[in-house]
Protein backbone atom coordinates (compact mmCIF):
# COMPACT_ATOMS: atom_id res chain seq x y z
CA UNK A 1 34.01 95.87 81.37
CA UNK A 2 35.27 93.66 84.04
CA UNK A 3 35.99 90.64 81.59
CA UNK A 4 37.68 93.35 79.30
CA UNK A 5 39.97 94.09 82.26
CA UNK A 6 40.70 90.51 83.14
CA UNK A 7 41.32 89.92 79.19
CA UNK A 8 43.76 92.03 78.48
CA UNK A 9 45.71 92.24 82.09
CA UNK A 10 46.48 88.39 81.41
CA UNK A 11 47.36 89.40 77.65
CA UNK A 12 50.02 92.06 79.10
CA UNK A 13 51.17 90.40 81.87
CA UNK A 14 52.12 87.31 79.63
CA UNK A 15 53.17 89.07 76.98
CA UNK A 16 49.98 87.91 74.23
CA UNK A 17 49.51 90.88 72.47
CA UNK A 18 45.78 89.94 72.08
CA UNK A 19 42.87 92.38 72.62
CA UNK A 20 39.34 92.05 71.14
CA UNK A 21 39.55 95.64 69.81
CA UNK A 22 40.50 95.74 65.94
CA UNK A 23 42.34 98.73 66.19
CA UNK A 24 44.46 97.08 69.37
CA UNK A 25 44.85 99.53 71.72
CA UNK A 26 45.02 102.54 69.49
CA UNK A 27 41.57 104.39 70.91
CA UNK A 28 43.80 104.32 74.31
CA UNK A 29 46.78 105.99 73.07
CA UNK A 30 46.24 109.26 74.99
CA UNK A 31 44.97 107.81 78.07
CA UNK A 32 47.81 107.70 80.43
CA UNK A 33 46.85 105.78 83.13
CA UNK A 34 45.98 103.14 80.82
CA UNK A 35 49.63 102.93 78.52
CA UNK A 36 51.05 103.30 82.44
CA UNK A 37 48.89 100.34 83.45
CA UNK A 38 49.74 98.09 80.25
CA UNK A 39 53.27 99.17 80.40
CA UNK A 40 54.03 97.92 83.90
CA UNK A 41 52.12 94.76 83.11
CA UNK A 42 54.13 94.02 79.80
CA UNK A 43 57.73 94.54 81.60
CA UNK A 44 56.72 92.69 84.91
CA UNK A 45 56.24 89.80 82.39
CA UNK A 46 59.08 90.27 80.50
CA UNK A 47 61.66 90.95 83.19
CA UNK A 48 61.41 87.57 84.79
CA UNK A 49 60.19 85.70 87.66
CA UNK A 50 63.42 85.76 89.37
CA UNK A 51 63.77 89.19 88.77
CA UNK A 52 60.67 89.59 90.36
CA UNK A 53 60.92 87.58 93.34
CA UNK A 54 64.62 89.13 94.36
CA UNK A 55 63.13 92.20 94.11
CA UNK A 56 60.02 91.35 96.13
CA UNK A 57 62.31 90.01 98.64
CA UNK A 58 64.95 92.43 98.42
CA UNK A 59 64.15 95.74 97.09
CA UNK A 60 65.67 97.76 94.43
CA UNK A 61 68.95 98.42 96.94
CA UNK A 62 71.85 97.29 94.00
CA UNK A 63 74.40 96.32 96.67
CA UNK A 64 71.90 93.00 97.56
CA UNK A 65 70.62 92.13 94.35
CA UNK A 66 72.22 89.61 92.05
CA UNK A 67 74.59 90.17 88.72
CA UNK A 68 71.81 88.70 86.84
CA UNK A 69 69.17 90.75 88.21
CA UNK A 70 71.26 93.66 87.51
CA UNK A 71 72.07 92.98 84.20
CA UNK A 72 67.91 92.77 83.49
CA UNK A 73 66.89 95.62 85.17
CA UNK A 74 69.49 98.02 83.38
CA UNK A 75 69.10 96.71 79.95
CA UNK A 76 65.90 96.57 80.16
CA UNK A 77 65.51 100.01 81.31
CA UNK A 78 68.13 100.99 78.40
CA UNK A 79 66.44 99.56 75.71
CA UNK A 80 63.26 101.32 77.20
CA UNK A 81 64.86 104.56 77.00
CA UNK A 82 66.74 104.18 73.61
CA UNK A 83 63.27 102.82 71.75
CA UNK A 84 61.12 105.33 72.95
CA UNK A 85 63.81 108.03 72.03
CA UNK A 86 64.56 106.65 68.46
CA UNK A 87 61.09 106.29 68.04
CA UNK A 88 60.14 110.42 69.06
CA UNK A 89 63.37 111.52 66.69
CA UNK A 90 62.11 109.30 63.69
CA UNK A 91 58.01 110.18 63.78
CA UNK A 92 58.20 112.88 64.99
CA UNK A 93 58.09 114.52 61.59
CA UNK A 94 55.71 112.04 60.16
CA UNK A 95 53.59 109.92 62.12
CA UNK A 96 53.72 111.92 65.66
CA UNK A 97 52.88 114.83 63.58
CA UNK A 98 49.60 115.43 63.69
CA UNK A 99 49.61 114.05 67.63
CA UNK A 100 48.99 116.34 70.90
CA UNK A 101 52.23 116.68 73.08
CA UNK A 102 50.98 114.32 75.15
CA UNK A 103 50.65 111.53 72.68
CA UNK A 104 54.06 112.48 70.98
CA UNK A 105 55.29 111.26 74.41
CA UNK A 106 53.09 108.60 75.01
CA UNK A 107 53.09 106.93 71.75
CA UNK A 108 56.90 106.42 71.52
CA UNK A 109 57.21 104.92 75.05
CA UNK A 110 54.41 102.25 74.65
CA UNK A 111 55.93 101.27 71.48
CA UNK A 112 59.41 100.79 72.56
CA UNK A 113 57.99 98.78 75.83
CA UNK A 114 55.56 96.67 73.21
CA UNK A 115 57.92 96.01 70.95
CA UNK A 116 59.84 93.77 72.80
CA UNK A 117 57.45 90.88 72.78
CA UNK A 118 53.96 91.78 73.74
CA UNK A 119 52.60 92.89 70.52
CA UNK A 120 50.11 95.96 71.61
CA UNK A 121 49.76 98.95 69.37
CA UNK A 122 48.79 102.02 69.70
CA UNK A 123 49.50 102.91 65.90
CA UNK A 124 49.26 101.62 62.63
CA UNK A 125 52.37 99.70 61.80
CA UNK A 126 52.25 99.60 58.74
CA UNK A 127 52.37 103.63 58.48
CA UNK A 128 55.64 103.77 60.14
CA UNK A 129 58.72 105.12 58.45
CA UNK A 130 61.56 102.70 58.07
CA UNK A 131 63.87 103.39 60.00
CA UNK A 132 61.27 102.80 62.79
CA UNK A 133 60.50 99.33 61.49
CA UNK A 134 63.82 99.07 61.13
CA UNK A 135 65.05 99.65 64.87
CA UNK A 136 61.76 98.50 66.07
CA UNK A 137 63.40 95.18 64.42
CA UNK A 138 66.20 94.79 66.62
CA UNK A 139 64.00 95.29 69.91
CA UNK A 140 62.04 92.47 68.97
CA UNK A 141 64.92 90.22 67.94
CA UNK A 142 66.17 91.12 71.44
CA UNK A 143 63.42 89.97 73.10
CA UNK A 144 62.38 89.87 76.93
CA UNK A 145 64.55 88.64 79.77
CA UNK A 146 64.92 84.91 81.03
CA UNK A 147 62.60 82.81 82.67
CA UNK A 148 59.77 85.71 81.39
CA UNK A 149 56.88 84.92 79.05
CA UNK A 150 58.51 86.79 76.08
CA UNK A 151 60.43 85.71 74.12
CA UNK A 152 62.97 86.50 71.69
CA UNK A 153 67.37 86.12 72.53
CA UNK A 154 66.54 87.58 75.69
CA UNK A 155 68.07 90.99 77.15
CA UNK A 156 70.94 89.12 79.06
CA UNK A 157 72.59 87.71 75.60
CA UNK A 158 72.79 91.02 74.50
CA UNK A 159 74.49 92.41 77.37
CA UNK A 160 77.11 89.75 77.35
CA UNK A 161 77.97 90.48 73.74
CA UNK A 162 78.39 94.12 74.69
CA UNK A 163 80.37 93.56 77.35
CA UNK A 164 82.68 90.65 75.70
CA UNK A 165 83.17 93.44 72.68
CA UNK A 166 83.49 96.05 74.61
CA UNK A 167 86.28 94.25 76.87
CA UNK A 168 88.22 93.08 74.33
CA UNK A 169 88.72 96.34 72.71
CA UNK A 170 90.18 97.29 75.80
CA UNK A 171 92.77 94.06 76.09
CA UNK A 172 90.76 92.11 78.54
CA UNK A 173 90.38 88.39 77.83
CA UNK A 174 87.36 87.92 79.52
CA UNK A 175 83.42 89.83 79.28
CA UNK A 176 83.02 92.15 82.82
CA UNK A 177 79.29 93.47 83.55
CA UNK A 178 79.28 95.38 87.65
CA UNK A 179 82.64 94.73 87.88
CA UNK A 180 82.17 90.71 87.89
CA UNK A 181 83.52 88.46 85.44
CA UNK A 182 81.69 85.87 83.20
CA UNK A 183 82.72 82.50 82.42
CA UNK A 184 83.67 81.47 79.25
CA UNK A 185 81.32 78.81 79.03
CA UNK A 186 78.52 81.43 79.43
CA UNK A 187 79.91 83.81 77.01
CA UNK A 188 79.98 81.19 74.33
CA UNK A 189 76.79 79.81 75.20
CA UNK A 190 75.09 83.27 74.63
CA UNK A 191 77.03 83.90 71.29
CA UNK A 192 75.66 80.25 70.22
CA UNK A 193 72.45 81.20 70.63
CA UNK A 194 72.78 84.47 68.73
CA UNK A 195 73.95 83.17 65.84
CA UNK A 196 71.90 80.47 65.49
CA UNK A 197 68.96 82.89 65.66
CA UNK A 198 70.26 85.30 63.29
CA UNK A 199 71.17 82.46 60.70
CA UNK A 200 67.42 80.91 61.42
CA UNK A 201 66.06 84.26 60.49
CA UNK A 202 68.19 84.66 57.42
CA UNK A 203 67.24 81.26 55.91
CA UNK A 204 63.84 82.03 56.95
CA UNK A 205 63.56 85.26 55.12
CA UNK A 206 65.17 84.11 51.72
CA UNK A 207 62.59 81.09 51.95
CA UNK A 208 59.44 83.53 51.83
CA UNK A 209 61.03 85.95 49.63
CA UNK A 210 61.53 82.77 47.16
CA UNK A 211 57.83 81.25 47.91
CA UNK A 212 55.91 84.67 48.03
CA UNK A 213 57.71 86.79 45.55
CA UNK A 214 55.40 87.75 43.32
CA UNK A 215 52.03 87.81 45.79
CA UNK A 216 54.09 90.01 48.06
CA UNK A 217 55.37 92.65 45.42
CA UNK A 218 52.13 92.72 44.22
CA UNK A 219 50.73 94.02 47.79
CA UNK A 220 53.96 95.71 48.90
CA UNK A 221 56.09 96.93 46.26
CA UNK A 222 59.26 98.28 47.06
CA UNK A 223 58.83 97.58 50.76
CA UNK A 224 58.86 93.98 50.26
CA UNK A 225 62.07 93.39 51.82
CA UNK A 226 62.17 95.37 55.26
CA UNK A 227 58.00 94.61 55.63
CA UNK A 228 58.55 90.50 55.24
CA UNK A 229 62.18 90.94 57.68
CA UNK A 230 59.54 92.76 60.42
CA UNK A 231 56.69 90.09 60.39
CA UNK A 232 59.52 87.56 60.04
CA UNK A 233 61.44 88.42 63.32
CA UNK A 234 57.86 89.52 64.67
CA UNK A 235 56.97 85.73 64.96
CA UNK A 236 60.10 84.55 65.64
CA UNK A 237 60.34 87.24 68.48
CA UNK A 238 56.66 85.32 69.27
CA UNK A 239 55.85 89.60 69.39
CA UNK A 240 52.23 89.66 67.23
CA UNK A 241 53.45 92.92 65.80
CA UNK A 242 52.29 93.16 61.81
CA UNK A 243 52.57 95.26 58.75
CA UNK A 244 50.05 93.19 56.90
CA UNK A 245 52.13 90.36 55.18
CA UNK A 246 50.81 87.42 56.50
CA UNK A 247 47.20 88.14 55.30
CA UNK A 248 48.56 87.91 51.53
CA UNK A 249 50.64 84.88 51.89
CA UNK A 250 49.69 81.04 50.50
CA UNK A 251 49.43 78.28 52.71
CA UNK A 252 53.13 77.75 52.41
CA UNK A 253 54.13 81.23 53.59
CA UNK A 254 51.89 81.13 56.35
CA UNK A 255 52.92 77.73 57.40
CA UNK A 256 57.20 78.93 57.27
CA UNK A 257 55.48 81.62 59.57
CA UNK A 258 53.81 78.91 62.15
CA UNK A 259 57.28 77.21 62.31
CA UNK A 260 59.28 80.72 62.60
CA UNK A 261 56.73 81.08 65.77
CA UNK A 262 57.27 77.53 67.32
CA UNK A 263 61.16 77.50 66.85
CA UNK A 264 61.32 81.12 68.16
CA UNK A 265 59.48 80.06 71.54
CA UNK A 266 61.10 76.64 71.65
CA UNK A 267 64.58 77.05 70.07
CA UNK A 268 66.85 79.28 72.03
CA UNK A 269 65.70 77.63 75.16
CA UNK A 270 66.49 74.42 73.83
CA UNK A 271 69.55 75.23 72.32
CA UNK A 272 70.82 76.49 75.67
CA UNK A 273 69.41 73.34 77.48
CA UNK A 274 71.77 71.21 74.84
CA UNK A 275 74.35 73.42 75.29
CA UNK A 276 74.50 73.64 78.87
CA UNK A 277 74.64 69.78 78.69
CA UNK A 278 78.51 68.77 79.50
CA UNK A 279 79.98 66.44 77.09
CA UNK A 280 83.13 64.42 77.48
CA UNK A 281 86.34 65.65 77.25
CA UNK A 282 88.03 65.62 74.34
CA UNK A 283 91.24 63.45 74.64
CA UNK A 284 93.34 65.57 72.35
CA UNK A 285 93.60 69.45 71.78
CA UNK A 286 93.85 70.88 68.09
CA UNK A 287 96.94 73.10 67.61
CA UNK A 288 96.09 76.81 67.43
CA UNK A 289 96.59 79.82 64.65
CA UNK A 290 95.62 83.01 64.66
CA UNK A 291 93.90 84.45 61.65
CA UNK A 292 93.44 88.16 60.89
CA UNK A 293 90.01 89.54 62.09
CA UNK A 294 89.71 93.26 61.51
């Protein structure tokens, strides 16, 4: 029992996802104290050591923490909240069906904290509807926070995006999160990384759709697409989360996976390491034009 303990506190805490159980943590899904006990684990992990250590210095009082601390804690919190909720609505005619009220409540909560990069279940994957795969998609592609052991784009890219859309709807030039405004740099350093995900993912996906086509509608059918785009962003997300593709894959499907895994962990990081590197200045400007964009 005590080795059981140790295991999987280090497998929350830094975000593994592995337990010796086959079923994951599925016989647990009622137990409160234990999806409580895993839960705070998986988000002190994914929230960040700085995060951590400004709180542990300086409490949860918002006036003396920093924008970047901030920015964690509420998105992080929001994406909590919105997961768990999208999660009850979808299941809660089909998988959460059968479930006591308790584990209609519990079920949906672990799942939206898990999802984000630790890769416990307390369900069957593969028996949720799609539209749960589906948003359960975008928390992994999201990620953890930086300097965590999750992975992912990390929460703080997608707060900047929100708040550089939602300022320029309103006329501002520039992307405003607690009433403090971002440099450009920043802003275009977190877009960069977004899109170079995304288009990774894209290529990735038509690559195992071309290689695997016909052992994976063989095994999946219809659900080919959406099943492949979940363990696809799953790795790259380095989450754990499966609906049983890998297992029917060839050596080359499984290896695209292996280097979906490596450039998930490794990539954004390193693309904003070589983007945060200065080069030098251009000596000339190019003339600009404005071109129509919605």
């Amino acid at each position: 029992a005590a080795f059981l303990s140790l295991f999987h506190t280090i497998s929350a805490f830094c975000n593994a996802g592995f337990s010796p159980f086959s079923d994951s943590l599925a016989r647990f899904r009622g137990d409160m104290a234990t999806n409580l006990i895993f839960a705070a684990l998986i988000v002190s992990g994914g929230i960040g050591f700085v995060v951590l250590q400004e709180v542990r210095n300086k409490g949860l009082r918002p006036r003396r923490l920093s924008l970047h601390t901030k920015v964690v804690i509420v998105t992080s919190a929001a994406l909590i909240v919105a997961g768990a909720l999208l999660f009850f609505l979808t299941e809660i005619r089909y998988l959460l069906q059968g479930m006591t009220w308790k584990e209609r409540i519990l079920v949906p909560f672990f799942q939206s904290v898990t999802a984000r990069t630790a890769g416990f279940s307390t369900v069957e994957i593969a028996s949720l509807h799609p539209s749960t795969l589906f948003f359960l998609i975008l928390l992994m592609f999201i990620g953890a926070s930086p300097g965590s052991c999750g992975g992912g784009v990390k929460t703080t890219n997608l707060a900047l995006l929100f708040a550089l859309a939602f300022g320029r709807l309103r006329g501002r030039e520039e992307a405003v999160l607690f009433k403090r405004a971002l440099p450009r740099e920043t802003v275009a350093r977190s877009i960069s990384i977004l899109l170079a995900a995304m288009t990774f993912i894209v290529f990735s996906l038509i690559a195992l759709l071309l290689l695997e086509e016909r052992n994976l509608t063989a095994t999946l059918g219809d659900e080919v697409f959406l099943r492949s785009l979940f363990d696809l962003v799953s790795a790259f997300g380095t989450v754990g989360l499966s609906t049983g593709v890998v297992p029917h894959l060839s050596v080359a499907g499984k290896a695209l996976f292996i280097v979906t895994m490596f450039t998930g962990r490794l990539g954004p990081l390193t693309l904003a390491c070589a983007l945060a590197r200065r080069g030098a200045e251009a000596e000339f400007h190019y003339m600009e034009e404005k071109i129509m964009v919605g």
